[in-house]
N, C-alpha and C. Protein backbone atom coordinates (compact mmCIF):
# COMPACT_ATOMS: atom_id res chain seq x y z
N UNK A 1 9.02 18.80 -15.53
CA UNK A 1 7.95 18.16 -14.78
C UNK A 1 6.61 18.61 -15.37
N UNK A 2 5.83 18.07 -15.66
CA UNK A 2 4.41 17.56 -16.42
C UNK A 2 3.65 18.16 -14.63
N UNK A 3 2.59 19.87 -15.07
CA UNK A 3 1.88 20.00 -14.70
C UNK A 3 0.14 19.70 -15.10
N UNK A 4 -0.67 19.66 -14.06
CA UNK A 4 -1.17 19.86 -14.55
C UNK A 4 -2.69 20.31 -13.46
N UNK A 5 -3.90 21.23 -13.78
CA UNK A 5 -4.71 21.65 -12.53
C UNK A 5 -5.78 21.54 -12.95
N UNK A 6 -6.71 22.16 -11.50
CA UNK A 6 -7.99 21.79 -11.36
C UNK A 6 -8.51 22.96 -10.41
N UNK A 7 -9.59 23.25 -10.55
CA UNK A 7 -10.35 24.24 -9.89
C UNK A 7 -11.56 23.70 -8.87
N UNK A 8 -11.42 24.37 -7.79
CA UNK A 8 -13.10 24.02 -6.68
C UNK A 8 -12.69 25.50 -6.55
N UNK A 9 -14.69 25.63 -6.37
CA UNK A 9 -15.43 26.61 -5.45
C UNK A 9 -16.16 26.26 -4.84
N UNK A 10 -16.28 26.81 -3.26
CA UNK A 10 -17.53 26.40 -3.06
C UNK A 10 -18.36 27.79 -2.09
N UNK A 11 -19.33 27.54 -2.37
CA UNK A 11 -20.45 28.99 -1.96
C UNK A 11 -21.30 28.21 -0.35
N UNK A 12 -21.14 29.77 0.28
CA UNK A 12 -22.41 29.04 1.50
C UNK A 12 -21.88 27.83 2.42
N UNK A 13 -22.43 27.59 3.79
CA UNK A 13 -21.91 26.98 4.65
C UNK A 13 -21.90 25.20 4.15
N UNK A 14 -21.47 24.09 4.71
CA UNK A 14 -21.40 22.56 4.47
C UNK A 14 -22.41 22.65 4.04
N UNK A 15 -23.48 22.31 4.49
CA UNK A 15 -24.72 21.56 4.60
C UNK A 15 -25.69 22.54 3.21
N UNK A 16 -25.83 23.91 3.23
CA UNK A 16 -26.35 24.34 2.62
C UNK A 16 -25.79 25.09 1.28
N UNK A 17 -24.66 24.96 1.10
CA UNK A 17 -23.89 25.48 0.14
C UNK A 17 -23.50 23.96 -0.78
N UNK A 18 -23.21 24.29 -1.78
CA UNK A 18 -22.67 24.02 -3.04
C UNK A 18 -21.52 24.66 -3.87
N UNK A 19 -21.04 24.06 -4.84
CA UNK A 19 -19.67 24.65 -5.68
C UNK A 19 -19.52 23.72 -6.54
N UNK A 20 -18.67 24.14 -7.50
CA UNK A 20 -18.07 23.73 -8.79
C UNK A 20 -16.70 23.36 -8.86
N UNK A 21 -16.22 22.62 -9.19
CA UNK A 21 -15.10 21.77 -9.64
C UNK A 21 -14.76 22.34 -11.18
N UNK A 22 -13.32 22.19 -11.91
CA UNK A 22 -13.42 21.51 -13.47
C UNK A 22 -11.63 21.70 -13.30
N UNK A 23 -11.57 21.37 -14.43
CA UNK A 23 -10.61 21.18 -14.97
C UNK A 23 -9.81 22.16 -15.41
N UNK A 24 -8.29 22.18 -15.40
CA UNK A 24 -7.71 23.54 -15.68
C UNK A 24 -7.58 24.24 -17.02
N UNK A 25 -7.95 23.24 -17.92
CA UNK A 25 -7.92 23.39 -19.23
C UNK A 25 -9.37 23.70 -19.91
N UNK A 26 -10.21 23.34 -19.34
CA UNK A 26 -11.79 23.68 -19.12
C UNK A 26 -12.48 22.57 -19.98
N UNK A 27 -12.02 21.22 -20.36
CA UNK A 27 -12.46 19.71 -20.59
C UNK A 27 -13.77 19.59 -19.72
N UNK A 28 -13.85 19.79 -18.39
CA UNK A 28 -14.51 19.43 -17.49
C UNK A 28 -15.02 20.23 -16.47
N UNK A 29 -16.59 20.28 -16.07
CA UNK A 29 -16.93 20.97 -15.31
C UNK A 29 -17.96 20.37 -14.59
N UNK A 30 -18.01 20.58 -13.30
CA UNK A 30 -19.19 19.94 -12.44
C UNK A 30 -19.73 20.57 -11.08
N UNK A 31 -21.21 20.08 -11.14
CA UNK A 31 -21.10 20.55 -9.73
C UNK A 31 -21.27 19.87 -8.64
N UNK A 32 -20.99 20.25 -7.29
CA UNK A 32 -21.44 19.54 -6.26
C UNK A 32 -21.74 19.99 -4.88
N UNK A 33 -22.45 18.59 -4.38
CA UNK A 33 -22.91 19.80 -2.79
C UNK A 33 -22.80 18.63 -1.61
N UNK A 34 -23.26 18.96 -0.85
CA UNK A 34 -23.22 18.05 0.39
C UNK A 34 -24.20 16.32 0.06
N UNK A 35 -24.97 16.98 -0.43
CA UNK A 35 -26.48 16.33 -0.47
C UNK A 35 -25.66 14.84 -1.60
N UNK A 36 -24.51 15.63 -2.44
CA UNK A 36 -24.09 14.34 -3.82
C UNK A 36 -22.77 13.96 -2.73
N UNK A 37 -22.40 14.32 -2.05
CA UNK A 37 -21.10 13.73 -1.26
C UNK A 37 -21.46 12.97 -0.47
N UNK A 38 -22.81 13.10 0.63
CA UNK A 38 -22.70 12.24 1.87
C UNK A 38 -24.57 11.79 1.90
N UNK A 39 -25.02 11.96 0.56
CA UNK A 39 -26.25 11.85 0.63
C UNK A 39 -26.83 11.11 -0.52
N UNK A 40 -28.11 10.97 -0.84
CA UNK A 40 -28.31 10.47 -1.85
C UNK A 40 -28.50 11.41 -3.52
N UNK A 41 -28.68 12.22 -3.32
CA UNK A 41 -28.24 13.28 -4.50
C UNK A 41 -27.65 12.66 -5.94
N UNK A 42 -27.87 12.44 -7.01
CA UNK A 42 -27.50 12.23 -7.79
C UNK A 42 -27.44 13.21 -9.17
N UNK A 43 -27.79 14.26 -8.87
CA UNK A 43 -27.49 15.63 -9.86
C UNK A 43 -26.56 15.96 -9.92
N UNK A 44 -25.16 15.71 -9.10
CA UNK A 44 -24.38 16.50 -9.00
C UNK A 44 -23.05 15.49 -8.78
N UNK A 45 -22.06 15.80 -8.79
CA UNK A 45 -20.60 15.09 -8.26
C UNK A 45 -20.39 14.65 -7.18
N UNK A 46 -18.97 13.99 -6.93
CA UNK A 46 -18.39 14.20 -5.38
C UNK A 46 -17.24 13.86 -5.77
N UNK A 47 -16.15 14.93 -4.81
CA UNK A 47 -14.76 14.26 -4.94
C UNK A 47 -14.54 13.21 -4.84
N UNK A 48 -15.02 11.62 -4.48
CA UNK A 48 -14.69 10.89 -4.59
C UNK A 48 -14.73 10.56 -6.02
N UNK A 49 -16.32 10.80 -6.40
CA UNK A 49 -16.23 10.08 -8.49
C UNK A 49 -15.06 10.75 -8.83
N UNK A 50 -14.90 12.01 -8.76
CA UNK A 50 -13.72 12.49 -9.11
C UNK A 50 -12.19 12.00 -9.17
N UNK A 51 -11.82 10.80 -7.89
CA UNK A 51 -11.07 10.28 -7.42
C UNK A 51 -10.91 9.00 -8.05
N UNK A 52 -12.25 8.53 -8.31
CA UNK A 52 -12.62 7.34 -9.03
C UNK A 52 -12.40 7.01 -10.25
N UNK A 53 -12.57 8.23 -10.94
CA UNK A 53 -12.34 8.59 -11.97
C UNK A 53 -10.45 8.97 -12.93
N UNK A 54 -9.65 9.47 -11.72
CA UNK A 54 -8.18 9.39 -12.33
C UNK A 54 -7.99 8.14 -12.00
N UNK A 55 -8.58 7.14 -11.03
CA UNK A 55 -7.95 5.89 -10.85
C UNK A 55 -8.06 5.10 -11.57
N UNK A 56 -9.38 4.86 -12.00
CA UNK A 56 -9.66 4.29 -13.52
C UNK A 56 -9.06 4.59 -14.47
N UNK A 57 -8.41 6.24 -14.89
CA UNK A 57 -8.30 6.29 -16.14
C UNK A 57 -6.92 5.92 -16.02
N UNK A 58 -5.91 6.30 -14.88
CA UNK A 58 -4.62 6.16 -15.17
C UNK A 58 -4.27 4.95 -14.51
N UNK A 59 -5.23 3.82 -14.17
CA UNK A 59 -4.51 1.98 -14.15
C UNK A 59 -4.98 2.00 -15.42
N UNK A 60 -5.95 2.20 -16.15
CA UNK A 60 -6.06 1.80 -17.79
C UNK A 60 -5.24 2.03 -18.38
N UNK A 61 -4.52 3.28 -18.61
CA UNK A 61 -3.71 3.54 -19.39
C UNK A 61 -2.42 2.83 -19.15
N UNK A 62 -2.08 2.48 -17.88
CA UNK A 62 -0.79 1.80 -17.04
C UNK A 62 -0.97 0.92 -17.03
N UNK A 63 -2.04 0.01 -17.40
CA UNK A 63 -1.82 -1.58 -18.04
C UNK A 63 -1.71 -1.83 -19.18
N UNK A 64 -2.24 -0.71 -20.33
CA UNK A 64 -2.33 -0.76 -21.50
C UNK A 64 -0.75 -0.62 -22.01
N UNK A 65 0.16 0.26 -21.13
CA UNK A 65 1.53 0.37 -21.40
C UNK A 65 1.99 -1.16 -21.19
N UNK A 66 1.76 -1.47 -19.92
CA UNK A 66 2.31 -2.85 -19.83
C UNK A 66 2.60 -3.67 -20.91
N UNK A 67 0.85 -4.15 -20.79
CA UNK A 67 0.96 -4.72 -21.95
C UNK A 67 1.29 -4.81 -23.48
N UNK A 68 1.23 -3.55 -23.46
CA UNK A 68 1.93 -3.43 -24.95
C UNK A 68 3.87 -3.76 -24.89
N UNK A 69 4.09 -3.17 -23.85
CA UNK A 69 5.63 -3.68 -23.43
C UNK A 69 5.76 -5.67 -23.92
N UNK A 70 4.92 -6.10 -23.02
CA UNK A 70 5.28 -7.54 -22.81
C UNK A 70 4.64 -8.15 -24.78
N UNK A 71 4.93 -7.06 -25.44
CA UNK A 71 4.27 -7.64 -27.04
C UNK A 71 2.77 -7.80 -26.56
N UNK A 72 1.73 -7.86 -25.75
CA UNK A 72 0.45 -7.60 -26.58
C UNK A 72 -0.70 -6.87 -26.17
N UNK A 73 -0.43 -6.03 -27.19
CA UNK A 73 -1.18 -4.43 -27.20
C UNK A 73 -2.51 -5.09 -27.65
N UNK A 74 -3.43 -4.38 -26.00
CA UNK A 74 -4.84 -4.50 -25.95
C UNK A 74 -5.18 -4.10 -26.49
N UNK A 75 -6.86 -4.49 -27.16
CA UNK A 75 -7.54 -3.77 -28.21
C UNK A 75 -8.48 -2.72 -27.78
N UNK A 76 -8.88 -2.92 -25.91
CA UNK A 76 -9.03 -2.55 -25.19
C UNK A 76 -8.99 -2.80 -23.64
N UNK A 77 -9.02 -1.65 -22.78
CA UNK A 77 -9.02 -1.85 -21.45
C UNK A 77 -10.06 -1.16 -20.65
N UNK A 78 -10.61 -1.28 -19.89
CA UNK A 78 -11.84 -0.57 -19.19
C UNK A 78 -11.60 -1.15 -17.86
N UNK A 79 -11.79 -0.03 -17.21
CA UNK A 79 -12.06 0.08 -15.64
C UNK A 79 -12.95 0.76 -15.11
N UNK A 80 -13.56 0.18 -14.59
CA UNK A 80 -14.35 1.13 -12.82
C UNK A 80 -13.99 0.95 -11.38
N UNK A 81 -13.48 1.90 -10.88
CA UNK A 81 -13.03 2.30 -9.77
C UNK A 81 -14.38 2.80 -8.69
N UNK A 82 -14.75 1.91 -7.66
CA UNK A 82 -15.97 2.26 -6.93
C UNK A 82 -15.14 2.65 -5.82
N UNK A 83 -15.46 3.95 -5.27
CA UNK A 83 -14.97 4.34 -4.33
C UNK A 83 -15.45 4.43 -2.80
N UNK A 84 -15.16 3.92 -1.46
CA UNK A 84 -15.90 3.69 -0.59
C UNK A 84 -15.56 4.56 0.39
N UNK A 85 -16.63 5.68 0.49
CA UNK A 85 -16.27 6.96 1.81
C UNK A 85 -17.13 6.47 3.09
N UNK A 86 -16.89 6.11 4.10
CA UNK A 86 -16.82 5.81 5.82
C UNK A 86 -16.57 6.42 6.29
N UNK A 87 -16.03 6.67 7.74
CA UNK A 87 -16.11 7.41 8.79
C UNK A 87 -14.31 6.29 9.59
N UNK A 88 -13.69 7.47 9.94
CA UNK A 88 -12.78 7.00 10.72
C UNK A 88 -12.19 7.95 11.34
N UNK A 89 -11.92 7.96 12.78
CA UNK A 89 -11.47 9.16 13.57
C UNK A 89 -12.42 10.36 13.59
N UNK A 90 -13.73 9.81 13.73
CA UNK A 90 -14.53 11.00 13.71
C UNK A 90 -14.68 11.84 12.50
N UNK A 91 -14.31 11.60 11.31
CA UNK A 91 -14.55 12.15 9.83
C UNK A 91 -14.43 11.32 8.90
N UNK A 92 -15.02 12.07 7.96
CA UNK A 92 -14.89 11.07 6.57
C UNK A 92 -13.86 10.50 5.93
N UNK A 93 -13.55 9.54 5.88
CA UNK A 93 -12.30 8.94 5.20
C UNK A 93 -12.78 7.95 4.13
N UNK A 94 -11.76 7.87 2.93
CA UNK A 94 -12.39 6.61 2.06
C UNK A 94 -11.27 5.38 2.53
N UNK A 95 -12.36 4.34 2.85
CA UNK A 95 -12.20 3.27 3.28
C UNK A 95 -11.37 2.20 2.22
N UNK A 96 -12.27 1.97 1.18
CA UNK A 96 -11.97 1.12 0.11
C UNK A 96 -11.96 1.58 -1.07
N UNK A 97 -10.86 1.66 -1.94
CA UNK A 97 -11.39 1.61 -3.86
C UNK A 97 -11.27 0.31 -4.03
N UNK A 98 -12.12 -0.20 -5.21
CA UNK A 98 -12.53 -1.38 -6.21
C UNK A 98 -12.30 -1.16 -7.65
N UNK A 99 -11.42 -1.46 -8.20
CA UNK A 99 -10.91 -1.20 -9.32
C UNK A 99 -11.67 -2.65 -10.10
N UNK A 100 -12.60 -2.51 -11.27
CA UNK A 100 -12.71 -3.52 -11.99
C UNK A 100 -12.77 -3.30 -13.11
N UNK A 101 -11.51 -4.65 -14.30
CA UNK A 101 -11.23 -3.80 -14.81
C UNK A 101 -11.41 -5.06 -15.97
N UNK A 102 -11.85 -5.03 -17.37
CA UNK A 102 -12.37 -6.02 -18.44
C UNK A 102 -10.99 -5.17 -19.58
N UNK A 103 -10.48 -6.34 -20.65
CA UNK A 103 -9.70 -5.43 -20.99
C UNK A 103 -9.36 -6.99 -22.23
N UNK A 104 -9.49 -6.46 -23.76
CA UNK A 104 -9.43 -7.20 -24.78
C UNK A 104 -7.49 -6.94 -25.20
N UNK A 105 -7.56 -8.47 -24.87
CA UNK A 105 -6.01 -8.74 -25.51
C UNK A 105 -5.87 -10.08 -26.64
N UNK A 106 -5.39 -10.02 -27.44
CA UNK A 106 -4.92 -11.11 -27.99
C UNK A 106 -3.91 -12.00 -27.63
N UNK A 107 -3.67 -13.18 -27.62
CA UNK A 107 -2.56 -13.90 -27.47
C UNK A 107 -2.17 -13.88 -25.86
N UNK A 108 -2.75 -13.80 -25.29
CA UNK A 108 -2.09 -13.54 -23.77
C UNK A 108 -2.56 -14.74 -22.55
N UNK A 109 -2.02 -15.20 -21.89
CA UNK A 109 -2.46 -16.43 -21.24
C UNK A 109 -2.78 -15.38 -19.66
N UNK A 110 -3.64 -16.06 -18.85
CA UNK A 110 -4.55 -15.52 -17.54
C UNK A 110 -3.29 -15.02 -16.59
N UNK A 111 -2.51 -15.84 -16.67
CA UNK A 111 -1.52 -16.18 -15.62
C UNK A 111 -0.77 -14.66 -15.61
N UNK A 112 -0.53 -14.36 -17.22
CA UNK A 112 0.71 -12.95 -17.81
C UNK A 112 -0.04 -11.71 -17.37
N UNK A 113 -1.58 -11.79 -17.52
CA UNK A 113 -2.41 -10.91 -17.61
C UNK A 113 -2.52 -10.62 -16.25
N UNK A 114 -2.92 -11.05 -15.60
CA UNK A 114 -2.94 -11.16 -13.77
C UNK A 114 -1.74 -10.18 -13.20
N UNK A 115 -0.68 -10.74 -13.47
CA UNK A 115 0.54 -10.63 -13.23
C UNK A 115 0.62 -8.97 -13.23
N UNK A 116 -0.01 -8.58 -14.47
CA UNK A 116 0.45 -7.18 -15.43
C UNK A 116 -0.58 -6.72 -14.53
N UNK A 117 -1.84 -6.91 -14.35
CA UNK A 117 -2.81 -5.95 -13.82
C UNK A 117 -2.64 -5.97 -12.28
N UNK A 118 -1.34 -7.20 -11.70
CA UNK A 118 -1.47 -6.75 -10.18
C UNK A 118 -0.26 -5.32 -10.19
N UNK A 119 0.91 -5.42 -11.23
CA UNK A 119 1.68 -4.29 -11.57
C UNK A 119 1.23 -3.21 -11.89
N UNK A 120 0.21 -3.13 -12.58
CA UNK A 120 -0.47 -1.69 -12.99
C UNK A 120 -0.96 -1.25 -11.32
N UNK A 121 -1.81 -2.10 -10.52
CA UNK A 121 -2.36 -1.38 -9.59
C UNK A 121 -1.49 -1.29 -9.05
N UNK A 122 -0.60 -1.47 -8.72
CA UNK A 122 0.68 -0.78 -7.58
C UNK A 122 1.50 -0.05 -8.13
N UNK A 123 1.81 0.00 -9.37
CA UNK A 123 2.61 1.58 -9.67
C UNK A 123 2.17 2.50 -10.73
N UNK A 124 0.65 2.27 -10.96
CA UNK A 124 0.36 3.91 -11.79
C UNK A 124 0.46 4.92 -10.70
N UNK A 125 0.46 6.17 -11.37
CA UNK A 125 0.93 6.93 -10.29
C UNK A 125 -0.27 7.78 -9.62
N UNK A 126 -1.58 7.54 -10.18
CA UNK A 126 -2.51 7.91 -9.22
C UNK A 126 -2.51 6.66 -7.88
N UNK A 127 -2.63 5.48 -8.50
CA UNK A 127 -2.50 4.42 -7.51
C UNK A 127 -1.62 4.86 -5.96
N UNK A 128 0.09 4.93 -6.79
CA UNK A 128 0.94 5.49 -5.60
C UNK A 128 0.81 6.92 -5.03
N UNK A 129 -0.10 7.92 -5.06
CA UNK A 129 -0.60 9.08 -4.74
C UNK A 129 -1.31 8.58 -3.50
N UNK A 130 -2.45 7.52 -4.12
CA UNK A 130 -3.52 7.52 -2.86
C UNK A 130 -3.14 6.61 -1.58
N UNK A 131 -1.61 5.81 -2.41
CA UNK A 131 -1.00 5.10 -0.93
C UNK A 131 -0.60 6.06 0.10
N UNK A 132 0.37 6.66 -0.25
CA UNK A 132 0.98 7.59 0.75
C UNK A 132 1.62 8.88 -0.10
N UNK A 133 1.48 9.66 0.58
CA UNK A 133 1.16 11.48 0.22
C UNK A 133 2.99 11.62 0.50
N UNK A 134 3.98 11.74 0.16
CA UNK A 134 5.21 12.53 1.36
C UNK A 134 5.37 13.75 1.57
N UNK A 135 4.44 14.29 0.77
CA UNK A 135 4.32 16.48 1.15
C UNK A 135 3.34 16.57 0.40
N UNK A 136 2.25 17.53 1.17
CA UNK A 136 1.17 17.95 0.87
C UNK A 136 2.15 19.91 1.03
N UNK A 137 1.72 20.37 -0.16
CA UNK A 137 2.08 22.14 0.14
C UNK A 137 0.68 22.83 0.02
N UNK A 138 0.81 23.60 0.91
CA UNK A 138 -0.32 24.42 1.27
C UNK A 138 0.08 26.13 1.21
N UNK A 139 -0.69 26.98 0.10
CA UNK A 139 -0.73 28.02 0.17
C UNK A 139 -2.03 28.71 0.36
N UNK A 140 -2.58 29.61 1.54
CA UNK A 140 -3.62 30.12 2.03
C UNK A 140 -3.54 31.74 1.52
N UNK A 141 -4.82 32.24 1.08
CA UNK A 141 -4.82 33.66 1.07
C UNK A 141 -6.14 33.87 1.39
N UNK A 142 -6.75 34.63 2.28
CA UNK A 142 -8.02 35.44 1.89
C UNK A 142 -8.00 36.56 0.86
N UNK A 143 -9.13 36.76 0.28
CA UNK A 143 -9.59 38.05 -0.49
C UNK A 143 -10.13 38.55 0.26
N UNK A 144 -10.38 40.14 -0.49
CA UNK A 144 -10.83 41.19 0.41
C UNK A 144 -11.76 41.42 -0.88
């Protein structure tokens, strides 16, 4: 089984604290705070771009398989995934993703292409992550 991780910190209470995110391999590093999550802030991250961001990359790559399966390998694929955080049950929940996605093929008629990109969004496997979870594991420790 194909691991793979990610790091958060975060310093100081919600509202006035901040922390860092990256990657386990250290590709990626960011920061973020309240102000880039539920505010207008644009210096900094939010788990959602974050969210936005494997969804995009892994339906791209999961249509690009497709299609190369059905004989025709894109020359490219591009997506943006806009992610929509609301309020439900009294907290933040994301409401909507928007996956849009432009993607250079040769030889391929609308109809095949459609078809392949309604398959990519229902079984890449970030896609089936954000449908339904069947075990979340949780390990807690404080430091001293």
């Amino acid at each position: 089984m194909k691991k793979s991780t990610a790091k958060a910190q975060w310093n100081k209470g919600l509202k006035n604290g901040n922390g860092e995110v990256a990657s386990g391999r250290g590709h990626f590093k960011a920061s973020y705070t309240f102000a880039s999550r539920f505010g207008d802030d644009t210096s900094a991250t939010n788990p959602e771009e974050l969210i936005g961001a494997a969804h995009a990359g892994c339906f791209s790559m999961f249509l690009s398989a497709l299609l190369e399966k059905a004989n025709h390998e894109p020359e490219s694929v591009q997506t943006t995934a806009t992610v929509h955080l609301g309020e439900k049950d009294g907290g933040p929940h994301i409401m909507l993703i928007e996956l849009n996605t432009e993607a250079r093929v040769e030889g391929i008629e609308d109809d095949e292409f459609q078809k392949l990109a309604q398959e990519a969004k229902a079984n890449c496997p970030v896609s089936k992550a954000l449908g339904a979870v069947p075990e979340i594991k949780l390990t807690a420790s404080l430091k001293k």
